[in-house]
Protein backbone atom coordinates (compact mmCIF):
# COMPACT_ATOMS: atom_id res chain seq x y z
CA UNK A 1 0.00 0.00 0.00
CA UNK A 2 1.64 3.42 -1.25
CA UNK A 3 0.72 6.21 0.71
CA UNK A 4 1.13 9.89 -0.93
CA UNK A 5 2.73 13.00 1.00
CA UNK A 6 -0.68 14.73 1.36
CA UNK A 7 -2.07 11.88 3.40
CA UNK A 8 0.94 11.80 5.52
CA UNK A 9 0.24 15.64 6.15
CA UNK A 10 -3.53 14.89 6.48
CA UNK A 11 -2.05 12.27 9.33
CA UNK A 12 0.36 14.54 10.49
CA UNK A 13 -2.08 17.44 10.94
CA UNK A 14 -5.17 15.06 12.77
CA UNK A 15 -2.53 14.23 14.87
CA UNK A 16 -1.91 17.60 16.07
CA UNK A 17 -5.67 18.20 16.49
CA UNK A 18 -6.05 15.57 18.66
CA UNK A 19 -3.12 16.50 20.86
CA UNK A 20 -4.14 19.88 20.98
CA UNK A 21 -7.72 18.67 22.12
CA UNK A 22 -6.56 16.90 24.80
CA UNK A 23 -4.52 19.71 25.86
CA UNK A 24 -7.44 22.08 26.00
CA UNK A 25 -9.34 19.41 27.31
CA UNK A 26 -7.20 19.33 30.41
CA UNK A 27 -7.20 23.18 30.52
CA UNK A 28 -10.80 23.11 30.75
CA UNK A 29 -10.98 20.62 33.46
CA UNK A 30 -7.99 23.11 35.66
CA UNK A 31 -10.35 26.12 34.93
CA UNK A 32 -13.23 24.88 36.19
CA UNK A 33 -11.76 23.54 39.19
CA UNK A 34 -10.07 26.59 40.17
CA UNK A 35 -13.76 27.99 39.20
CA UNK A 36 -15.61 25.79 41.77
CA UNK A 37 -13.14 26.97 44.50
CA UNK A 38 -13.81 30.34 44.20
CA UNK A 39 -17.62 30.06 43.75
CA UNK A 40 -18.11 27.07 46.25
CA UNK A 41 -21.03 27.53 48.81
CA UNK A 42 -22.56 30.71 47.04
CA UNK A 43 -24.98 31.93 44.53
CA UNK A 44 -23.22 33.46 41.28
CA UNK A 45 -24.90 36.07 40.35
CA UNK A 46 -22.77 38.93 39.53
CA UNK A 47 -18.78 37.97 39.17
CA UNK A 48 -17.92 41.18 39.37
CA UNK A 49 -19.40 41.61 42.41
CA UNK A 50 -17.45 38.56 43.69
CA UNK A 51 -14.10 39.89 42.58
CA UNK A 52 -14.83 43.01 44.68
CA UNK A 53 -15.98 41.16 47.79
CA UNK A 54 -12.58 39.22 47.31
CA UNK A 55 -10.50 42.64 46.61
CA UNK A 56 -12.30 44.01 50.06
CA UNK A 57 -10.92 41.46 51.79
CA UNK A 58 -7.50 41.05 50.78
CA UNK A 59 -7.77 45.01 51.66
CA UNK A 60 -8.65 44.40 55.09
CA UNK A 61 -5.51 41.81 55.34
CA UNK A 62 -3.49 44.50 54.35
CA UNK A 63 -4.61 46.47 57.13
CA UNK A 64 -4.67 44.01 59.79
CA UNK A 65 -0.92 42.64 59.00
CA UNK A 66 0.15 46.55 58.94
CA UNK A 67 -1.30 46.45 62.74
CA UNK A 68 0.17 43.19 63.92
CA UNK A 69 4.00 44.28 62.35
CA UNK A 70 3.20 47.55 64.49
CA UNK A 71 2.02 45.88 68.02
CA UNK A 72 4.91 43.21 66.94
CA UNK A 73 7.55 46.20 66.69
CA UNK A 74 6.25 48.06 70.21
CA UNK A 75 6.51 44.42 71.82
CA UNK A 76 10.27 43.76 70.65
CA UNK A 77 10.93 47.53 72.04
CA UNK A 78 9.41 46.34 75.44
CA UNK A 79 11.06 43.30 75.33
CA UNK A 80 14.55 45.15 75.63
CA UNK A 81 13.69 46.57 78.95
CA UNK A 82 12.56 43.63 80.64
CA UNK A 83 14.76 41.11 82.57
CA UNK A 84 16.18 38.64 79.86
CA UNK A 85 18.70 37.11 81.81
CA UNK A 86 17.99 35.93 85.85
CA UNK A 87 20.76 34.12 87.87
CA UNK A 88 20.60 33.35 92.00
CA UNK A 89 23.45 32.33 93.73
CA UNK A 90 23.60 30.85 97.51
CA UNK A 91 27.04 31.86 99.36
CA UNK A 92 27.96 31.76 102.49
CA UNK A 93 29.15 35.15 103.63
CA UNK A 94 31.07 34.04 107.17
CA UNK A 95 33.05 30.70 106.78
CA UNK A 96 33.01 30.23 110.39
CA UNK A 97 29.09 30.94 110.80
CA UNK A 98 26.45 28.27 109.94
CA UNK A 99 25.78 27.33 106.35
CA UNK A 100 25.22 29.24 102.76
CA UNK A 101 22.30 31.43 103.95
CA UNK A 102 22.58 34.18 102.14
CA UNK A 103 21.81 34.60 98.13
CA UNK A 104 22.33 36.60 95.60
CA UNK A 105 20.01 37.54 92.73
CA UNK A 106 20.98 39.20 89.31
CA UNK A 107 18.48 40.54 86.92
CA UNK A 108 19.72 41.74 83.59
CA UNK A 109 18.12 42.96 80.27
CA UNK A 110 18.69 42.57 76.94
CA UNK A 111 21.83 44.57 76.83
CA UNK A 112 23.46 42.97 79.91
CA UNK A 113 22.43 46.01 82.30
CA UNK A 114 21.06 45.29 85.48
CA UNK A 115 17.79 46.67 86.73
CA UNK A 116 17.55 47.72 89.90
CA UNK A 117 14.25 49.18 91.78
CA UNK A 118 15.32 52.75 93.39
């Protein structure tokens, strides 16, 4: 059986077609997935108004992560001032004099300085 050049193009170009189908066909079935996400649980009836409800939001998690960064920042600035390290230590002052009775308590911030109450 001879087969001519134009049926090996008429092959050649079904082919194509058909991979091109499937390709779309796959497309089609990622799109409406990613469709069914957004719309799950409501009534479509304006997409536009959808798109706005979902820009309103995404505005309002703007706003809220600009206010945790700032009560974030004001907590790391408090954070410096309060006592980061705390060490006791028992001694006994008089060798001669009963056992270690006395103790010793260091309280120091971030930048090694001790607080004292005056």
């Amino acid at each position: 059986m001879i087969i001519d050049s134009q049926t090996y193009i008429l092959i050649s170009v079904a082919g194509f077609l058909l991979i091109l189908n499937v390709a779309l066909f796959v497309l089609v079935i990622v799109l409406k997935r990613k469709f069914n996400l957004l719309f799950k649980n409501r009534k479509v009836k304006n997409l536009e108004e959808t798109f706005l409800n979902q820009l309103k939001k995404i505005e309002k998690q703007d706003i809220d992560f600009i206010d945790i960064k700032n009560r974030i920042s004001s907590l790391e600035r408090i954070s410096e001032k309060t006592f980061q390290k705390i060490g006791v230590v028992r001694f006994n002052p008089f060798s001669n004099i009963g056992g270690n009775q006395s103790f010793v308590i260091a309280l120091l911030d971030k930048k090694n300085n001790m607080k004292t109450n005056r």
